[in-house]
PDB file of N, CA and C in Angstrom:
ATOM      1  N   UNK A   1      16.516 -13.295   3.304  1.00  0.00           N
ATOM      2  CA  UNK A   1      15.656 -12.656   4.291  1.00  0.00           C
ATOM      3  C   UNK A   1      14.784 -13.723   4.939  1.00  0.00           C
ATOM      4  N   UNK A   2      14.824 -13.533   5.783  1.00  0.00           N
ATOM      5  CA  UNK A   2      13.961 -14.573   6.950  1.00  0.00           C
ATOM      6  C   UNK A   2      12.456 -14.071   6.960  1.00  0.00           C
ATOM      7  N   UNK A   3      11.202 -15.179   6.982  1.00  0.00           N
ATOM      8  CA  UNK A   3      10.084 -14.626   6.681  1.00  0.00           C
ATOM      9  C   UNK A   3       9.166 -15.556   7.513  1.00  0.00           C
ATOM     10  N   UNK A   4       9.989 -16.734   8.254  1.00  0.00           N
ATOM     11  CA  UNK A   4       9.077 -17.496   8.800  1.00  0.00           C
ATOM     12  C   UNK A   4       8.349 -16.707   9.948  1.00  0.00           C
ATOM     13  N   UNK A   5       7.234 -16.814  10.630  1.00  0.00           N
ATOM     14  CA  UNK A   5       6.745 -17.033  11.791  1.00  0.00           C
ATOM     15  C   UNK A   5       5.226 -16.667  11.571  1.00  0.00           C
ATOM     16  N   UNK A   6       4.375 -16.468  12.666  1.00  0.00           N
ATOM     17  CA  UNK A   6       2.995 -16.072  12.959  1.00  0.00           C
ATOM     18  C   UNK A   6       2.664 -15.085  12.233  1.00  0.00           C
ATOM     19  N   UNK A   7       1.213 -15.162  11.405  1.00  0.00           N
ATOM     20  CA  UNK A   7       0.794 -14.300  10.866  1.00  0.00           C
ATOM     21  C   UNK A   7      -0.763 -14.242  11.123  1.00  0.00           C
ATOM     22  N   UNK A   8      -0.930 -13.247  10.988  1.00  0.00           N
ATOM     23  CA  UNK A   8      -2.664 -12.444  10.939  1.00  0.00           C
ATOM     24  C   UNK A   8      -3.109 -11.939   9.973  1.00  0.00           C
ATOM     25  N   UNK A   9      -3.956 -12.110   9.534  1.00  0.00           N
ATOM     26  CA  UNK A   9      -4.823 -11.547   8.902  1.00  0.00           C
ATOM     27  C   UNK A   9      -5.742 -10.196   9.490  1.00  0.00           C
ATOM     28  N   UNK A  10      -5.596  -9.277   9.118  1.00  0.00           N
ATOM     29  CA  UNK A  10      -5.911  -7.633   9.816  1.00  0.00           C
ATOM     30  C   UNK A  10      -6.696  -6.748   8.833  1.00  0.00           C
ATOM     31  N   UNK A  11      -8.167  -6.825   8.096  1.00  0.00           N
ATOM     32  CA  UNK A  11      -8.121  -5.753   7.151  1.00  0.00           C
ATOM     33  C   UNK A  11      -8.160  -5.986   6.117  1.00  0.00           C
ATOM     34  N   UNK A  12      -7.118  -4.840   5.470  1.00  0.00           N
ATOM     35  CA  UNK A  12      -6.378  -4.108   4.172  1.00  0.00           C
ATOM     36  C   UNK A  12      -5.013  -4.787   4.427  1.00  0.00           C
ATOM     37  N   UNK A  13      -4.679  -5.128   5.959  1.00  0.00           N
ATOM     38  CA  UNK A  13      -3.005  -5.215   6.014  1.00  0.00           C
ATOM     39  C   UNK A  13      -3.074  -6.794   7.016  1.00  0.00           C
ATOM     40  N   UNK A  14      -2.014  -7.051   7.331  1.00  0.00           N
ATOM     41  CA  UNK A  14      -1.575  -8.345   8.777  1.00  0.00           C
ATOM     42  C   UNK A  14      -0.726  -8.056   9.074  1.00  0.00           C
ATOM     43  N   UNK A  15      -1.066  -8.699  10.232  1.00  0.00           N
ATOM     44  CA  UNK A  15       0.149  -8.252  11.563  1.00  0.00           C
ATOM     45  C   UNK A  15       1.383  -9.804  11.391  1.00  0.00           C
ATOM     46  N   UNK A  16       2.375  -9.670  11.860  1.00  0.00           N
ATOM     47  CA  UNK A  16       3.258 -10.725  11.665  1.00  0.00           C
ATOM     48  C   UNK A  16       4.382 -10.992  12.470  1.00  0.00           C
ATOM     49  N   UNK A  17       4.607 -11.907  13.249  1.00  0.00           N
ATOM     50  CA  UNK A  17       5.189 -11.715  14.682  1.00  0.00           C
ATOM     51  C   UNK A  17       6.677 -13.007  14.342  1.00  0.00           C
ATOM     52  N   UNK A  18       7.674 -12.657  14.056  1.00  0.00           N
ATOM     53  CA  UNK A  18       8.943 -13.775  14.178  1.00  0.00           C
ATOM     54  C   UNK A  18       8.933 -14.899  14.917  1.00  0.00           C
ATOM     55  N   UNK A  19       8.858 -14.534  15.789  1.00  0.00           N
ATOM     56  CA  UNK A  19       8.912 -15.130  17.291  1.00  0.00           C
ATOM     57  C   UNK A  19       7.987 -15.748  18.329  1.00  0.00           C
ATOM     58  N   UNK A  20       6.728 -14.873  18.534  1.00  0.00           N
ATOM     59  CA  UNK A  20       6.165 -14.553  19.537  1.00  0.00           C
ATOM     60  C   UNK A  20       4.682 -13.941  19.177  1.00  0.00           C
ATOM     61  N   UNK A  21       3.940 -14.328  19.937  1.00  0.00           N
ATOM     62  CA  UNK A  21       2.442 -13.517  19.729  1.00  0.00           C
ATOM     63  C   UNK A  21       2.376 -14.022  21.403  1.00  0.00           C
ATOM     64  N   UNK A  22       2.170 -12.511  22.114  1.00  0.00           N
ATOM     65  CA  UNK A  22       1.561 -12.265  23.870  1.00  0.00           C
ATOM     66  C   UNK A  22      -0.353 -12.027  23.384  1.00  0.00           C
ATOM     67  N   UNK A  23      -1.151 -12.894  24.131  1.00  0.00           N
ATOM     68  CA  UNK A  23      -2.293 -11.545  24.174  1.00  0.00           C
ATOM     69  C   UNK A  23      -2.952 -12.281  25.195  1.00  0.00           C
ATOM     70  N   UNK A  24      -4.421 -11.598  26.046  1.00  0.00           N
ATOM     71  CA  UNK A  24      -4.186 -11.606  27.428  1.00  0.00           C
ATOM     72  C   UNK A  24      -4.729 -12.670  27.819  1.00  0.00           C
ATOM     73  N   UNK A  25      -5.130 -13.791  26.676  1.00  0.00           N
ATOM     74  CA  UNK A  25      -5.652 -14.987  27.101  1.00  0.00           C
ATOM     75  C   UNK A  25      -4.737 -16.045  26.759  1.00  0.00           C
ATOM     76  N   UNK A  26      -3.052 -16.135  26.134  1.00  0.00           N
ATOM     77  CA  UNK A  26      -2.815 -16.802  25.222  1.00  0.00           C
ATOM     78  C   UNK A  26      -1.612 -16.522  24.923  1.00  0.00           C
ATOM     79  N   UNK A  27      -0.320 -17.059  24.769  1.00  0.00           N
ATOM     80  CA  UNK A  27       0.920 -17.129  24.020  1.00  0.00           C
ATOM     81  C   UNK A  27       1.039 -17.936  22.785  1.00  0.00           C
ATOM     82  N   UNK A  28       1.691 -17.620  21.997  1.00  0.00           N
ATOM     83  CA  UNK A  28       2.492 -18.563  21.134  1.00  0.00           C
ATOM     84  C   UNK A  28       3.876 -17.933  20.744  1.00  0.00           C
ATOM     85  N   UNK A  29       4.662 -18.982  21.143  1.00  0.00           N
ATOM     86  CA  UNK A  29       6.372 -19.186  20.487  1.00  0.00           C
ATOM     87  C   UNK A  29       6.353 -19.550  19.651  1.00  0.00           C
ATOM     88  N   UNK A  30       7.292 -19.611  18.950  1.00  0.00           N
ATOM     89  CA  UNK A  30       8.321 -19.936  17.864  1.00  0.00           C
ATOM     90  C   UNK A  30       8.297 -21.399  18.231  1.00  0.00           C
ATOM     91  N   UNK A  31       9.276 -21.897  19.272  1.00  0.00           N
ATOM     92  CA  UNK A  31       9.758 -22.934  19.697  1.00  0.00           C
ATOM     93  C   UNK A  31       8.611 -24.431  19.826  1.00  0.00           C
ATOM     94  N   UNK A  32       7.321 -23.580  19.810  1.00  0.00           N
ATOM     95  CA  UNK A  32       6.536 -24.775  20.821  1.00  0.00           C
ATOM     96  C   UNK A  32       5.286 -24.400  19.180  1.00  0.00           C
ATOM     97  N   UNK A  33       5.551 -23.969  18.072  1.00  0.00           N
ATOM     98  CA  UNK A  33       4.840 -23.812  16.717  1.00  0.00           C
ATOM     99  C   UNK A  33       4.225 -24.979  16.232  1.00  0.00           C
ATOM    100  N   UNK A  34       4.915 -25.908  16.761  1.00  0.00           N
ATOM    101  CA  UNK A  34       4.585 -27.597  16.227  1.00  0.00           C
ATOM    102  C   UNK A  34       3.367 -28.175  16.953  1.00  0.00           C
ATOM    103  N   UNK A  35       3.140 -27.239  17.921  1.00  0.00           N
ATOM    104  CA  UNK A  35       2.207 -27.644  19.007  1.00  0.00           C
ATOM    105  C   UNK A  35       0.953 -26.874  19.304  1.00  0.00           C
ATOM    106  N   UNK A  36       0.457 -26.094  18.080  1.00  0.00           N
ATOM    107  CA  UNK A  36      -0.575 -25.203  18.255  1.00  0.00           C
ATOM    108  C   UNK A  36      -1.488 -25.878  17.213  1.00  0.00           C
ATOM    109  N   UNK A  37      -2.760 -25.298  17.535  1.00  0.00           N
ATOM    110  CA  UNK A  37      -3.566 -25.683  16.571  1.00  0.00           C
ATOM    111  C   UNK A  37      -3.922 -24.683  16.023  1.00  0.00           C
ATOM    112  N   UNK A  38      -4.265 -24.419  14.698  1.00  0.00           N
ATOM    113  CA  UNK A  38      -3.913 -23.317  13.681  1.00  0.00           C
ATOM    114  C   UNK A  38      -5.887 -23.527  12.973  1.00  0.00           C
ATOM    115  N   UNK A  39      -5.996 -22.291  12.854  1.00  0.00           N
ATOM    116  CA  UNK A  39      -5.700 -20.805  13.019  1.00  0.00           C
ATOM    117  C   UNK A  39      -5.900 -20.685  14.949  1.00  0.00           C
ATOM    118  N   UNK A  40      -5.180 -20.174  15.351  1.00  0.00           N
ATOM    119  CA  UNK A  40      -4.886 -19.380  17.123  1.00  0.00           C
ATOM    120  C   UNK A  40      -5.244 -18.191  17.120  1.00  0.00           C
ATOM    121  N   UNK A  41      -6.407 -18.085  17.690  1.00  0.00           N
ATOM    122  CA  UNK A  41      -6.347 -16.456  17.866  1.00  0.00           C
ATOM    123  C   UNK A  41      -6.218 -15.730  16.674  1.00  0.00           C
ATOM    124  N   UNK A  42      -6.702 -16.262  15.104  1.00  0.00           N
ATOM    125  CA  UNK A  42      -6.522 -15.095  14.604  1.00  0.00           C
ATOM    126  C   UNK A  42      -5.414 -16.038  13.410  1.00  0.00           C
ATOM    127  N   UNK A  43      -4.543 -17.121  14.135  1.00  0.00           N
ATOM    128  CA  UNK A  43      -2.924 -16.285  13.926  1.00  0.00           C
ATOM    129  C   UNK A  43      -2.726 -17.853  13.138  1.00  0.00           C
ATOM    130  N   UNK A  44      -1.840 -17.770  12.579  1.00  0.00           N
ATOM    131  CA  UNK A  44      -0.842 -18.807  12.016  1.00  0.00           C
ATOM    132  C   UNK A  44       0.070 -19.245  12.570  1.00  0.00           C
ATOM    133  N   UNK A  45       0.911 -20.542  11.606  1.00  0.00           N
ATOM    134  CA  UNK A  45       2.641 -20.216  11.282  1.00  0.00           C
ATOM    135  C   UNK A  45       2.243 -20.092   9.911  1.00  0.00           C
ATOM    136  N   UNK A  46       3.261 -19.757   9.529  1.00  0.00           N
ATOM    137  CA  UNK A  46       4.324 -19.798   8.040  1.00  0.00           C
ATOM    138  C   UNK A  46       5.529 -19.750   7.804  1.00  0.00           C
ATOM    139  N   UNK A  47       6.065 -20.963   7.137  1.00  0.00           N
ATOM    140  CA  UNK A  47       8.072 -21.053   7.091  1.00  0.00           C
ATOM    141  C   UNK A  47       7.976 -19.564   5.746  1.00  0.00           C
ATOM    142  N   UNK A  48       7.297 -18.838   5.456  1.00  0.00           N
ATOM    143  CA  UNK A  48       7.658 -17.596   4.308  1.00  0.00           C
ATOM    144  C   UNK A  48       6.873 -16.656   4.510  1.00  0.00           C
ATOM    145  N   UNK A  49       6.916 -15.823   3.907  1.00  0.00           N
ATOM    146  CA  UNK A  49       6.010 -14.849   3.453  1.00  0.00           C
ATOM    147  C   UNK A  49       5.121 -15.615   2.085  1.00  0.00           C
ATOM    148  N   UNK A  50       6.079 -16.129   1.234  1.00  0.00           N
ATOM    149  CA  UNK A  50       5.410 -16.598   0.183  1.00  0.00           C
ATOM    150  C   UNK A  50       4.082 -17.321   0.431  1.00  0.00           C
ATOM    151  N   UNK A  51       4.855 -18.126   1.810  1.00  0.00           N
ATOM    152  CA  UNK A  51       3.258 -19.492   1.891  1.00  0.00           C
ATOM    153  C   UNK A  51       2.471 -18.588   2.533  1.00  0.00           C
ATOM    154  N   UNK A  52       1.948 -17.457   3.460  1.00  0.00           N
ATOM    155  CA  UNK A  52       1.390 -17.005   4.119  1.00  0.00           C
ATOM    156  C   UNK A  52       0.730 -15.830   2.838  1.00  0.00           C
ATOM    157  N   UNK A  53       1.183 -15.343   1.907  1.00  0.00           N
ATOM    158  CA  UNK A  53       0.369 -14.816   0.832  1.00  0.00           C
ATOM    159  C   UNK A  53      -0.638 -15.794  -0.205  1.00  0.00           C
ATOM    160  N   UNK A  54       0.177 -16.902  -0.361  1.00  0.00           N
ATOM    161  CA  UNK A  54      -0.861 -18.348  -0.367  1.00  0.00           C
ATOM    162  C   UNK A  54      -2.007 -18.917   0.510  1.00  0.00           C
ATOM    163  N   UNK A  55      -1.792 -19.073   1.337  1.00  0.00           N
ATOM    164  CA  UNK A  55      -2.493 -19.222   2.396  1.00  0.00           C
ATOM    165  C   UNK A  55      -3.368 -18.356   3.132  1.00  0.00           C
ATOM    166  N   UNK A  56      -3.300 -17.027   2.992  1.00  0.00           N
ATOM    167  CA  UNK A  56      -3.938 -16.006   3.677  1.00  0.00           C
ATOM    168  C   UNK A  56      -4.588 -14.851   2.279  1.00  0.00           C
ATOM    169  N   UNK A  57      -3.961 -15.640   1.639  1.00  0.00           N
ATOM    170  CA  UNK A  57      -4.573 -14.658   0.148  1.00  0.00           C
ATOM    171  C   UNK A  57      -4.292 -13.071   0.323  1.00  0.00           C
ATOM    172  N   UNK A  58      -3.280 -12.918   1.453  1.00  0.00           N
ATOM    173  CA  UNK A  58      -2.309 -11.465   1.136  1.00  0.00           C
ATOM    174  C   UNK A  58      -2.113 -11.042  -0.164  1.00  0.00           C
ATOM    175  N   UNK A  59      -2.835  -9.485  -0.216  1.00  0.00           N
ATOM    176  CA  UNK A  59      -1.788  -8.788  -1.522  1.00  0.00           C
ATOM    177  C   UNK A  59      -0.990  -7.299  -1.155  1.00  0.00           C
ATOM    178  N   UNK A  60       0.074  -7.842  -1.401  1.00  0.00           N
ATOM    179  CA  UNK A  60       1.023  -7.284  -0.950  1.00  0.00           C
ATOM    180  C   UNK A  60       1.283  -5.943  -1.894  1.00  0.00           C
ATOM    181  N   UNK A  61       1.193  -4.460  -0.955  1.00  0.00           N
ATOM    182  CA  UNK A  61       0.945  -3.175  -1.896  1.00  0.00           C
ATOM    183  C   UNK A  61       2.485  -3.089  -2.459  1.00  0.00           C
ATOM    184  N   UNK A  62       2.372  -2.292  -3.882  1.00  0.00           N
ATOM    185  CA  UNK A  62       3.748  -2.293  -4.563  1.00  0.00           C
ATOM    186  C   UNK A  62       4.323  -0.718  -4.360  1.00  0.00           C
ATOM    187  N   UNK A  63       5.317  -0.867  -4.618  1.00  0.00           N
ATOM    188  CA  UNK A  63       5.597   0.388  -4.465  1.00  0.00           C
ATOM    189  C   UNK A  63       7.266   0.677  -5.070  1.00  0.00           C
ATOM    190  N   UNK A  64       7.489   2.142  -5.346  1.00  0.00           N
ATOM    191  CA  UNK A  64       8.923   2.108  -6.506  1.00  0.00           C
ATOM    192  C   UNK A  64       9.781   2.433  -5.593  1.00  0.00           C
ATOM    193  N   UNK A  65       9.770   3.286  -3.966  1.00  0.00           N
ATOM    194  CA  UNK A  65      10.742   3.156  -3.098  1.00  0.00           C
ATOM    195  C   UNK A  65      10.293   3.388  -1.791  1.00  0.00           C
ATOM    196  N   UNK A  66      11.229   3.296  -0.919  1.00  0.00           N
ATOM    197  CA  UNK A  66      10.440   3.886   0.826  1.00  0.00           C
ATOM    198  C   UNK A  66       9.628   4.793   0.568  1.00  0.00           C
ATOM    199  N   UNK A  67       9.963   5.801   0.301  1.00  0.00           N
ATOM    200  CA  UNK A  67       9.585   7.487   0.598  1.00  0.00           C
ATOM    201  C   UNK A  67       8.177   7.024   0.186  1.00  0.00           C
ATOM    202  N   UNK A  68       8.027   6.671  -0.906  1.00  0.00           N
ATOM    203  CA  UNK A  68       6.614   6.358  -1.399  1.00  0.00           C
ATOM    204  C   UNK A  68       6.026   5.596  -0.726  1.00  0.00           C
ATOM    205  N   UNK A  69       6.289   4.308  -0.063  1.00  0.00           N
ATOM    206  CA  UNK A  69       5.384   3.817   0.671  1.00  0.00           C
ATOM    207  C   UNK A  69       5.139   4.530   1.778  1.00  0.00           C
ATOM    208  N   UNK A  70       5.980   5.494   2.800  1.00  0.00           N
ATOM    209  CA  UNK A  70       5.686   6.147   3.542  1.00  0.00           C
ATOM    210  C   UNK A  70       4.895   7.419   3.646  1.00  0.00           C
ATOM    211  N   UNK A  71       4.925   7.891   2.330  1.00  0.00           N
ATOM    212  CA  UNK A  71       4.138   9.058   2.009  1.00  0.00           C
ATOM    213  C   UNK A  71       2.649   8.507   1.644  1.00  0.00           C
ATOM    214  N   UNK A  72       2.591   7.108   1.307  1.00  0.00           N
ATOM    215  CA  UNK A  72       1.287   6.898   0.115  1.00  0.00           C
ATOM    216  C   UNK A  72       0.774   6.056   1.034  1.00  0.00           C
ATOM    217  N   UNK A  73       1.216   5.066   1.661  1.00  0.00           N
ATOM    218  CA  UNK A  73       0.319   4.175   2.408  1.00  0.00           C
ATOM    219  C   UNK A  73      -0.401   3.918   3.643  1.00  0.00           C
ATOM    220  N   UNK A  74      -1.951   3.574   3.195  1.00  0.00           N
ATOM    221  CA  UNK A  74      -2.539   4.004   4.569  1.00  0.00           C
ATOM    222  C   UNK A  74      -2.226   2.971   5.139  1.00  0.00           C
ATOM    223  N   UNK A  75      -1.797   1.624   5.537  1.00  0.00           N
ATOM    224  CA  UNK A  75      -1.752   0.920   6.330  1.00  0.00           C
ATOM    225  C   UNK A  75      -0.287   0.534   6.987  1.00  0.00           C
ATOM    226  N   UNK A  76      -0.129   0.212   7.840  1.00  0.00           N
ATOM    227  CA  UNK A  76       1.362  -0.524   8.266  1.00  0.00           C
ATOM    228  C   UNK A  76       1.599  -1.815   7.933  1.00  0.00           C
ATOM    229  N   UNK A  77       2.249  -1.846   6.892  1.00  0.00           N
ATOM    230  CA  UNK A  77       2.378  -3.161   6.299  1.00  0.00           C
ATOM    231  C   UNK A  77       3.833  -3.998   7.186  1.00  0.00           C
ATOM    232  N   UNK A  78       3.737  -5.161   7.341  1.00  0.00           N
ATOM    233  CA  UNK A  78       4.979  -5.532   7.526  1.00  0.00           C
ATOM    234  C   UNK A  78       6.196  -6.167   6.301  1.00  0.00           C
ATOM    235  N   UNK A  79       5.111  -6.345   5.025  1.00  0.00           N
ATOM    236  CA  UNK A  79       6.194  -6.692   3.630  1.00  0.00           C
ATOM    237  C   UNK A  79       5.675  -6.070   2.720  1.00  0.00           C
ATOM    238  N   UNK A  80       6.089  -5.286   1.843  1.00  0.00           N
ATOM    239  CA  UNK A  80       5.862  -4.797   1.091  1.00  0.00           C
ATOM    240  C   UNK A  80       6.612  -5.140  -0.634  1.00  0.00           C
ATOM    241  N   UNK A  81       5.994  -4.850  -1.867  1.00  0.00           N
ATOM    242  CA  UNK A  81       6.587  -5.515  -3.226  1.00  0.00           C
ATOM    243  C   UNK A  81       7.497  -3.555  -3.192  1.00  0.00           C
ATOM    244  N   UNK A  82       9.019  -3.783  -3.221  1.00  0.00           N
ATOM    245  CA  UNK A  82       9.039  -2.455  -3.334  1.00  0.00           C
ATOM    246  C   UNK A  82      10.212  -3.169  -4.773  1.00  0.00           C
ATOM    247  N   UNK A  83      10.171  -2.121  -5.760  1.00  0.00           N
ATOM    248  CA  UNK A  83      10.786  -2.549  -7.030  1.00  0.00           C
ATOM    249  C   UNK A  83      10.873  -4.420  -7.056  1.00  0.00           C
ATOM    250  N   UNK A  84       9.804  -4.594  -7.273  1.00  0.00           N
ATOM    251  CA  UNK A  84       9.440  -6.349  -7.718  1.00  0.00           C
ATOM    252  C   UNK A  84       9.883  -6.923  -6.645  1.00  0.00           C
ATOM    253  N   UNK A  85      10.480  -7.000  -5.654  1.00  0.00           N
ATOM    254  CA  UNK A  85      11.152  -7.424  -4.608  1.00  0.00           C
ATOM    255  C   UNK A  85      10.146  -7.482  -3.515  1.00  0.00           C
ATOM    256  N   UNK A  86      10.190  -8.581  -2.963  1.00  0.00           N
ATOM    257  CA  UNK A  86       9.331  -8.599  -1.333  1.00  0.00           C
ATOM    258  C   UNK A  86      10.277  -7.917  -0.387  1.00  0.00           C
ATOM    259  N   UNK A  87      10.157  -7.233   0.417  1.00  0.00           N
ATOM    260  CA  UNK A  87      10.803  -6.478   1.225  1.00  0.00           C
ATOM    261  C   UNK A  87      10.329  -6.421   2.861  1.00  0.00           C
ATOM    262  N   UNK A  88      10.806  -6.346   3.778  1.00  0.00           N
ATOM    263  CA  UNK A  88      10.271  -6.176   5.042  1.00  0.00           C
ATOM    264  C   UNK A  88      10.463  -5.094   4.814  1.00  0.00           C
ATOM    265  N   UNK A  89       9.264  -4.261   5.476  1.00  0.00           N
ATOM    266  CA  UNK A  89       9.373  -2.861   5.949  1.00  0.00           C
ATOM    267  C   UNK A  89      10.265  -2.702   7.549  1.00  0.00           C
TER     268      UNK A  89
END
């Protein structure tokens, strides 16, 4: 599973963008990542999820399957621990 790109810190939860972060003062790509100065707006890189729970001191909510995270969780997570496993939602 692929986990690199831009991350935020949001809260309870972060936002986390592959590719791309638009906002109305400001871009960042993927491509041109080598060339930002970090933290942007908020935002990161990270080549994982792993380094960005390191780095951002993410804790990632657990959960035993979908249904449950969808029934139980107040936030929109973008990874979630579902049976010990990091998972994209």
């Amino acid at each position: 599973m692929e986990t690199s790109g831009f991350y935020k810190p949001e809260g309870e939860t972060f936002f986390y963008a592959p590719n791309y972060v638009y906002g109305p003062d400001y871009s960042l790509v993927k491509e041109a990542k080598e060339q930002y100065v970090y933290p942007n707006n908020g935002w990161i890189w990270c080549d994982s999820i792993e380094e960005a729970i390191d780095i951002l001191n993410i804790r990632l909510p657990t959960y035993t399957s979908m249904e449950d995270y969808r029934d139980n969780s107040p936030n929109d997570y973008p990874f979630i621990i579902l049976n010990g496993e990091i998972t994209k939602v």
